[in-house]
N, C-alpha and C. Protein backbone atom coordinates (compact mmCIF):
# COMPACT_ATOMS: atom_id res chain seq x y z
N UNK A 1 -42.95 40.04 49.95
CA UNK A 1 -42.75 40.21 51.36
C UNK A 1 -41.82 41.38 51.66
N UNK A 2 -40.91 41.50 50.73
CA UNK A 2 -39.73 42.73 50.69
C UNK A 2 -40.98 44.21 50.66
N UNK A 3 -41.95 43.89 50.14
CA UNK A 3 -42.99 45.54 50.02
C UNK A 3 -43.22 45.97 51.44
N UNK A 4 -43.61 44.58 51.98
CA UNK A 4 -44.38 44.76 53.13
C UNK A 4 -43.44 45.52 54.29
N UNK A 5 -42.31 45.48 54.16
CA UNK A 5 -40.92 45.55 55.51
C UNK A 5 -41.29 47.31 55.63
N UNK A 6 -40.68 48.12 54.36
CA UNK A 6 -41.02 49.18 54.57
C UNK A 6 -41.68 50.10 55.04
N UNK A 7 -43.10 49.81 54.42
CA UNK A 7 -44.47 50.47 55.37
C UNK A 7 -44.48 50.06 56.73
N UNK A 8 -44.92 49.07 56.98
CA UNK A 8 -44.41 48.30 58.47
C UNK A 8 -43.80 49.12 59.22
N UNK A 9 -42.23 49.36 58.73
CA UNK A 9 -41.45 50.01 59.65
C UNK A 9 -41.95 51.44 59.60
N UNK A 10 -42.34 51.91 59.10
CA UNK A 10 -42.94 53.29 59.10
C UNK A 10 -43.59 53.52 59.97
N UNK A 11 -44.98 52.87 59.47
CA UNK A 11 -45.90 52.23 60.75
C UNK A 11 -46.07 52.71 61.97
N UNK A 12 -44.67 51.33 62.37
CA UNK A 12 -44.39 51.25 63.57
C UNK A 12 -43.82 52.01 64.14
N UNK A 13 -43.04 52.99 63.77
CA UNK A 13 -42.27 54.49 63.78
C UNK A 13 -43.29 55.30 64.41
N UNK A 14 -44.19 55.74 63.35
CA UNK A 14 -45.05 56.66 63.61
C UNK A 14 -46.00 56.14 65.15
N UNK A 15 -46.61 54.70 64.77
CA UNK A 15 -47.26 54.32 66.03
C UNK A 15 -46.26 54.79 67.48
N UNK A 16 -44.93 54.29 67.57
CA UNK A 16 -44.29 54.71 68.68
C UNK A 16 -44.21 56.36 69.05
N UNK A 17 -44.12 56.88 67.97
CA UNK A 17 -43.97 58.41 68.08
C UNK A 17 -45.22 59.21 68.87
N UNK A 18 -46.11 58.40 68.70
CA UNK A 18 -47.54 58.41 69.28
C UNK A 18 -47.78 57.81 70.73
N UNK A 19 -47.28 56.87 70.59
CA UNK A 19 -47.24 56.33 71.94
C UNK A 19 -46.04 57.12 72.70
N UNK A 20 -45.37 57.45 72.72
CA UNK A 20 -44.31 58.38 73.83
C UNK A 20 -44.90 59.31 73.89
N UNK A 21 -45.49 60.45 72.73
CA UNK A 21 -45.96 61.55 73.37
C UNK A 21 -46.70 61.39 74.59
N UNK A 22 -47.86 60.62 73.83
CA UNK A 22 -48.69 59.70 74.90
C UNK A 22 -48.42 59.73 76.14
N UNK A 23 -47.65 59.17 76.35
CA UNK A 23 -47.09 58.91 77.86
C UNK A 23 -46.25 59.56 78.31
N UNK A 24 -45.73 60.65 77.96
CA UNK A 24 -45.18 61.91 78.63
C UNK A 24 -46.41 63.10 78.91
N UNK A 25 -47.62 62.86 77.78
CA UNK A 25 -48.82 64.19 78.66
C UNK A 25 -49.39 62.68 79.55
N UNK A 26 -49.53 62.07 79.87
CA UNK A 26 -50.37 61.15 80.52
C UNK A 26 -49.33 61.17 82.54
N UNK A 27 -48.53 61.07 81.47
CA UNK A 27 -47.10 61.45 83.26
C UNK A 27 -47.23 62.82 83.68
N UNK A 28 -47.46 63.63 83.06
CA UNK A 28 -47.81 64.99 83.35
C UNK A 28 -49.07 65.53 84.09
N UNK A 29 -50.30 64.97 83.09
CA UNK A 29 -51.64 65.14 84.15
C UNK A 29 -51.40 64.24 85.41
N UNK A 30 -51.10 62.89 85.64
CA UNK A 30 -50.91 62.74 86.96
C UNK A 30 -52.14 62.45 87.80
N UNK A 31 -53.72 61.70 86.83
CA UNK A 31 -54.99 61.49 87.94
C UNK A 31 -54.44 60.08 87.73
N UNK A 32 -55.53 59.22 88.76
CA UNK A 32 -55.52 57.95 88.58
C UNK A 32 -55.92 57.64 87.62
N UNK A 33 -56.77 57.80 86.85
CA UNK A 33 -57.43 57.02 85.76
C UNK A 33 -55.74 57.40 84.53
N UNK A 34 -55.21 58.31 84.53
CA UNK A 34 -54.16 58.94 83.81
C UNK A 34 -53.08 57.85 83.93
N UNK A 35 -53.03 57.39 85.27
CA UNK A 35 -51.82 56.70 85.77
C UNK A 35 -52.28 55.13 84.96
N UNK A 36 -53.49 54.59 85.47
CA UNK A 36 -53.77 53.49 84.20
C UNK A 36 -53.64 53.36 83.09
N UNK A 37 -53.64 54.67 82.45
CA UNK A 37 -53.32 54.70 80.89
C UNK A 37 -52.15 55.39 80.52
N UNK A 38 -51.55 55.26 81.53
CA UNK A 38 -49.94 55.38 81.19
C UNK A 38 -49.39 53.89 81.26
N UNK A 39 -49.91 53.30 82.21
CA UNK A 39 -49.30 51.85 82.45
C UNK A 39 -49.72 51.06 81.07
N UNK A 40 -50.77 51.31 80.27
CA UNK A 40 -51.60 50.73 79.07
C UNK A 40 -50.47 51.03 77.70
N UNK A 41 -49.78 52.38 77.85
CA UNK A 41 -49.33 52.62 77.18
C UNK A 41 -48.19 52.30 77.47
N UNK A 42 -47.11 52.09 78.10
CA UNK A 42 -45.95 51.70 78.33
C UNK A 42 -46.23 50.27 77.79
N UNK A 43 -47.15 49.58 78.06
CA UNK A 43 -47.09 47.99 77.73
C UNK A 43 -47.23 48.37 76.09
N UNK A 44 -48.17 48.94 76.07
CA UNK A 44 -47.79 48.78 74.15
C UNK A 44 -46.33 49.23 73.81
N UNK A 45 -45.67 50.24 74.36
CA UNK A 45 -44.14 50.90 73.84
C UNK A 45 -43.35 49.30 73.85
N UNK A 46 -43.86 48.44 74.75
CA UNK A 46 -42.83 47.34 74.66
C UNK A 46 -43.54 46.33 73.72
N UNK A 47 -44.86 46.14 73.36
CA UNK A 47 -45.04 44.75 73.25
C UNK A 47 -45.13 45.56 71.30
N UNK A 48 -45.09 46.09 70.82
CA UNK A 48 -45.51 46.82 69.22
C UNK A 48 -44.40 46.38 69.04
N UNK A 49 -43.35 46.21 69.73
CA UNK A 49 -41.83 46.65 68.38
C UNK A 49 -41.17 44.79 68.77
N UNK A 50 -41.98 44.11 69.84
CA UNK A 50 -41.93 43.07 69.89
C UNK A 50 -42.65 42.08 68.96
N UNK A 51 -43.78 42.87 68.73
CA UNK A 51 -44.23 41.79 67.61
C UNK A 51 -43.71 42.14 66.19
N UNK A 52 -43.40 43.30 66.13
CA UNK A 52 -42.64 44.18 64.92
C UNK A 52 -41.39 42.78 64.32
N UNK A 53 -40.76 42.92 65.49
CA UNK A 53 -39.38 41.85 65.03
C UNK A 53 -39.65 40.50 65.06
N UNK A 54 -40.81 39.95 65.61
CA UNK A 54 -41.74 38.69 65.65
C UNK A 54 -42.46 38.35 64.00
N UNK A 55 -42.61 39.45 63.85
CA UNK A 55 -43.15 39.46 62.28
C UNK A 55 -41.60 39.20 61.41
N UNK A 56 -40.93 39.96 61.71
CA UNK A 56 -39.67 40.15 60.61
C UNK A 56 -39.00 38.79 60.71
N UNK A 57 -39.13 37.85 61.74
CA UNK A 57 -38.25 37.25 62.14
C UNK A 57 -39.09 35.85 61.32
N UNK A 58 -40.23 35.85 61.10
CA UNK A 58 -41.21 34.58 60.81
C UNK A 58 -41.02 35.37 59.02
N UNK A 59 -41.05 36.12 58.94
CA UNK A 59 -40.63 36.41 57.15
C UNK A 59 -39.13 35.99 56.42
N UNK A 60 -38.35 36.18 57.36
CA UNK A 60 -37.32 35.25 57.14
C UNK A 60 -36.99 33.70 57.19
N UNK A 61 -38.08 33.36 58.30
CA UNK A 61 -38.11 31.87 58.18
C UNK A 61 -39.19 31.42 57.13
N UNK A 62 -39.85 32.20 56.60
CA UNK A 62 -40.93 31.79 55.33
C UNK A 62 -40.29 32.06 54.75
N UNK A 63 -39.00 32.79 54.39
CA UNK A 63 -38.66 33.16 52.61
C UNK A 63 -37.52 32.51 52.75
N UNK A 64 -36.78 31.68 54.02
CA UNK A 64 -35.89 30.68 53.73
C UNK A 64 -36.38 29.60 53.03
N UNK A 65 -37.33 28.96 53.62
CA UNK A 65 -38.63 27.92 53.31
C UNK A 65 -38.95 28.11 52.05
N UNK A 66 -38.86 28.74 51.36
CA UNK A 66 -39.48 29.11 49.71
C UNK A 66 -38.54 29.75 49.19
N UNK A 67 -37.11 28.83 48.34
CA UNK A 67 -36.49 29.54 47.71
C UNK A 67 -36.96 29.51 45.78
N UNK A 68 -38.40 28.85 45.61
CA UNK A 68 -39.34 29.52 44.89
C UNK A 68 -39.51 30.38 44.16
N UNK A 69 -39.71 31.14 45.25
CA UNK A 69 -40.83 32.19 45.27
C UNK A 69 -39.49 33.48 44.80
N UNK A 70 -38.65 33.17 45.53
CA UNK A 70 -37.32 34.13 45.37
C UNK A 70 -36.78 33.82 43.99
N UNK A 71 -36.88 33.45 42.77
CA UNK A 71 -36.65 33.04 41.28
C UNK A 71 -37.33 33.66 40.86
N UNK A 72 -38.59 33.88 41.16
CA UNK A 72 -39.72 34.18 40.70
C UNK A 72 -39.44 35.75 40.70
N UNK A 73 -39.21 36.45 41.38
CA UNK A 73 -39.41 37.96 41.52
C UNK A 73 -37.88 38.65 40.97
């Protein structure tokens, strides 16, 4: 589960880095259909790094749950 944290956060790095550009040319053109997919994209800037720590947070409660698995490696 320790492999998985890294890439993840990368990931999610890069995904955000993508999503802001995003929505700074999307604030810039300025049509309606533009203005919808700025609003599309602001909801992902919040809800990605929400499930980001939603994930991290349920890997800690699984690798409390299995002190196992943690001998093992």
């Amino acid at each position: 589960m320790e492999r998985l944290k890294r890439p993840l956060a990368i990931l999610c790095l890069i995904l955000m880095g993508i999503l802001i550009v995003g929505a700074v040319v999307l604030a810039l053109i300025g049509t309606e259909r533009s203005a919808r997919l700025l609003m599309a994209d602001l909801f992902c800037l919040i809800v990605i790094p929400v499930a980001f720590y939603g994930y991290q947070m349920l890997m800690n409660v699984m690798k409390k749950k299995n002190p196992e698995e943690e001998k093992k490696d």
